[in-house]
Protein backbone atom coordinates (compact mmCIF):
# COMPACT_ATOMS: atom_id res chain seq x y z
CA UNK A 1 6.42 9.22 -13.00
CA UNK A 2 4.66 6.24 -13.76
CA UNK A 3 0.80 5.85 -12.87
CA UNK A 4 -0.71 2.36 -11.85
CA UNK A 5 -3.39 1.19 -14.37
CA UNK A 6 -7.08 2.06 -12.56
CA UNK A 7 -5.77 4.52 -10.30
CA UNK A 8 -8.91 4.90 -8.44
CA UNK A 9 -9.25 1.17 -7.42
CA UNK A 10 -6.08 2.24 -4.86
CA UNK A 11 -6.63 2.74 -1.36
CA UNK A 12 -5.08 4.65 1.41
CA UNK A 13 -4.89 4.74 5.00
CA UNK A 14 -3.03 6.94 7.08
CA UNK A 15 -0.80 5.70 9.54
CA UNK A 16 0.00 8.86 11.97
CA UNK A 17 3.29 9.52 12.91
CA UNK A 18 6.07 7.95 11.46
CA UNK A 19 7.91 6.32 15.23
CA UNK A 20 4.04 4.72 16.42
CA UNK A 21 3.59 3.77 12.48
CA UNK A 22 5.34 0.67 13.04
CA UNK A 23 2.79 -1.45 15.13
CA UNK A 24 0.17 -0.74 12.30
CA UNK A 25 2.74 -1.76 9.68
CA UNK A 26 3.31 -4.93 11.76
CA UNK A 27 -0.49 -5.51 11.36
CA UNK A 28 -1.25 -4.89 8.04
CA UNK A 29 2.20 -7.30 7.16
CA UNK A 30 -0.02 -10.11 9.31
CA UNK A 31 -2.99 -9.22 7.94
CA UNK A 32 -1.81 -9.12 4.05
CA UNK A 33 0.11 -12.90 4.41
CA UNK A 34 -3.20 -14.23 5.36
CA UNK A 35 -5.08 -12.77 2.39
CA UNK A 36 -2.76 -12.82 0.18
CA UNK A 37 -2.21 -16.66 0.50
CA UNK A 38 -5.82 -17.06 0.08
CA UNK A 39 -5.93 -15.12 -2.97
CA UNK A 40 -3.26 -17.46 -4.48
CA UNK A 41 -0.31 -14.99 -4.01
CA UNK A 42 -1.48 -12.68 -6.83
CA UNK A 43 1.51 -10.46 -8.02
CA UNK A 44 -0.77 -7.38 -8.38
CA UNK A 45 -1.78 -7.60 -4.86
CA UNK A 46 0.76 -5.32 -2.50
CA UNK A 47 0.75 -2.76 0.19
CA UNK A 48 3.44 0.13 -0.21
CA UNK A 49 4.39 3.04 2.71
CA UNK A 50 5.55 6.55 2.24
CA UNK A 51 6.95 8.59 4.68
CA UNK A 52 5.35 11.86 4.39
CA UNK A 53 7.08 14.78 5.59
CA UNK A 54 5.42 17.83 7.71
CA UNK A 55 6.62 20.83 9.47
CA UNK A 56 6.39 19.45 12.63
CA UNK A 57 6.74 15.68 11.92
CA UNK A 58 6.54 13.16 9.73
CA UNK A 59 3.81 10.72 9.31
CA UNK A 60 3.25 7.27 6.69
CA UNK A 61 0.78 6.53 4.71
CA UNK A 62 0.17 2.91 3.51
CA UNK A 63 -1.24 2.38 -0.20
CA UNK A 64 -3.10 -0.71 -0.86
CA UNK A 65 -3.26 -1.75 -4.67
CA UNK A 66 -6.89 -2.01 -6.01
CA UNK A 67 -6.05 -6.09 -5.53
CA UNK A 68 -6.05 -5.37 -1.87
CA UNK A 69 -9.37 -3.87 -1.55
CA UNK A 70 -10.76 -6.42 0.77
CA UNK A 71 -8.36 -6.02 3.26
CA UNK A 72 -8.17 -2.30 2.90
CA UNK A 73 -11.61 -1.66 3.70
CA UNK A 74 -11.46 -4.01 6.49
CA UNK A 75 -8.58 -1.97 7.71
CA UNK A 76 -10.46 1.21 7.55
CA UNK A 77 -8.57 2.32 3.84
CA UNK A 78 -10.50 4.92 2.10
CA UNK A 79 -10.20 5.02 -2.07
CA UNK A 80 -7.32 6.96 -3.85
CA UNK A 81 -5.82 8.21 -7.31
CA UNK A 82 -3.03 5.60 -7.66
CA UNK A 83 0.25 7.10 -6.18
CA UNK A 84 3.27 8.20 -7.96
CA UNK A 85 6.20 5.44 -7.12
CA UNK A 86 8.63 8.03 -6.13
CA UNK A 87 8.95 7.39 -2.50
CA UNK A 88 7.26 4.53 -2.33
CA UNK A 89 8.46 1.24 -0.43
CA UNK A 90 6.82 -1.77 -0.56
CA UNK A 91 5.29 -3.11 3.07
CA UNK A 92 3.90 -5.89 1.77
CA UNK A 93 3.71 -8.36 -1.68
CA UNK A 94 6.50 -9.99 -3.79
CA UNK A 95 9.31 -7.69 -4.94
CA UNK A 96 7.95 -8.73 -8.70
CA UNK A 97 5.10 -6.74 -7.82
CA UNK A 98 6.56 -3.52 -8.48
CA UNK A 99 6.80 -4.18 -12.02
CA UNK A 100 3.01 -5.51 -12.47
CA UNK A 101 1.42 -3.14 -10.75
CA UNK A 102 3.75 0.59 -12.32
CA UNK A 103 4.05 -1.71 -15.52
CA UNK A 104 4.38 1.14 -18.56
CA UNK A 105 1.07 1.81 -19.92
């Protein structure tokens, strides 16, 4: 499994269960075009879900790269080891920024 590079600049933020998730998805998407446009569309800069899976339910949990640290503090993110990119999907960024931000160390 590949690692990000600083892997404790990354941010999560849990988003409860997996059918409400999508409103806060929704938000964060609005809230990342803003600041990501502002930042000059940065290709490490990107917000990825994964579904986690429970006994009872299933719930997501959005990972901000350490890029998107503004916005995930505003958003109530708290600081993370980097997660593994099994699973992952990205919410928000350019598909390029898969390969910047798990780039082979």
């Amino acid at each position: 499994m590949s690692r990000a590079s600083n892997s404790h600049a990354w941010s999560s933020l849990s988003l409860g269960d997996a059918i409400l998730a999508f409103a806060m998805c929704e938000q964060i998407k609005d809230e990342f075009r803003g600041a990501h446009a502002e930042a000059g569309l940065p290709l490490d800069m990107a917000v990825f879900t994964r579904l986690e899976t429970g006994n009872v339910h299933c719930s997501v949990t959005a990972y901000f790269t350490p890029g998107c640290s503004e916005l995930a503090a505003r958003l109530g993110a708290v600081p993370c080891p980097a997660p593994a990119r099994i699973g992952l999907e990205l919410l928000a960024g350019v598909p390029m920024c898969w390969n910047v931000v798990f780039a082979p160390r």
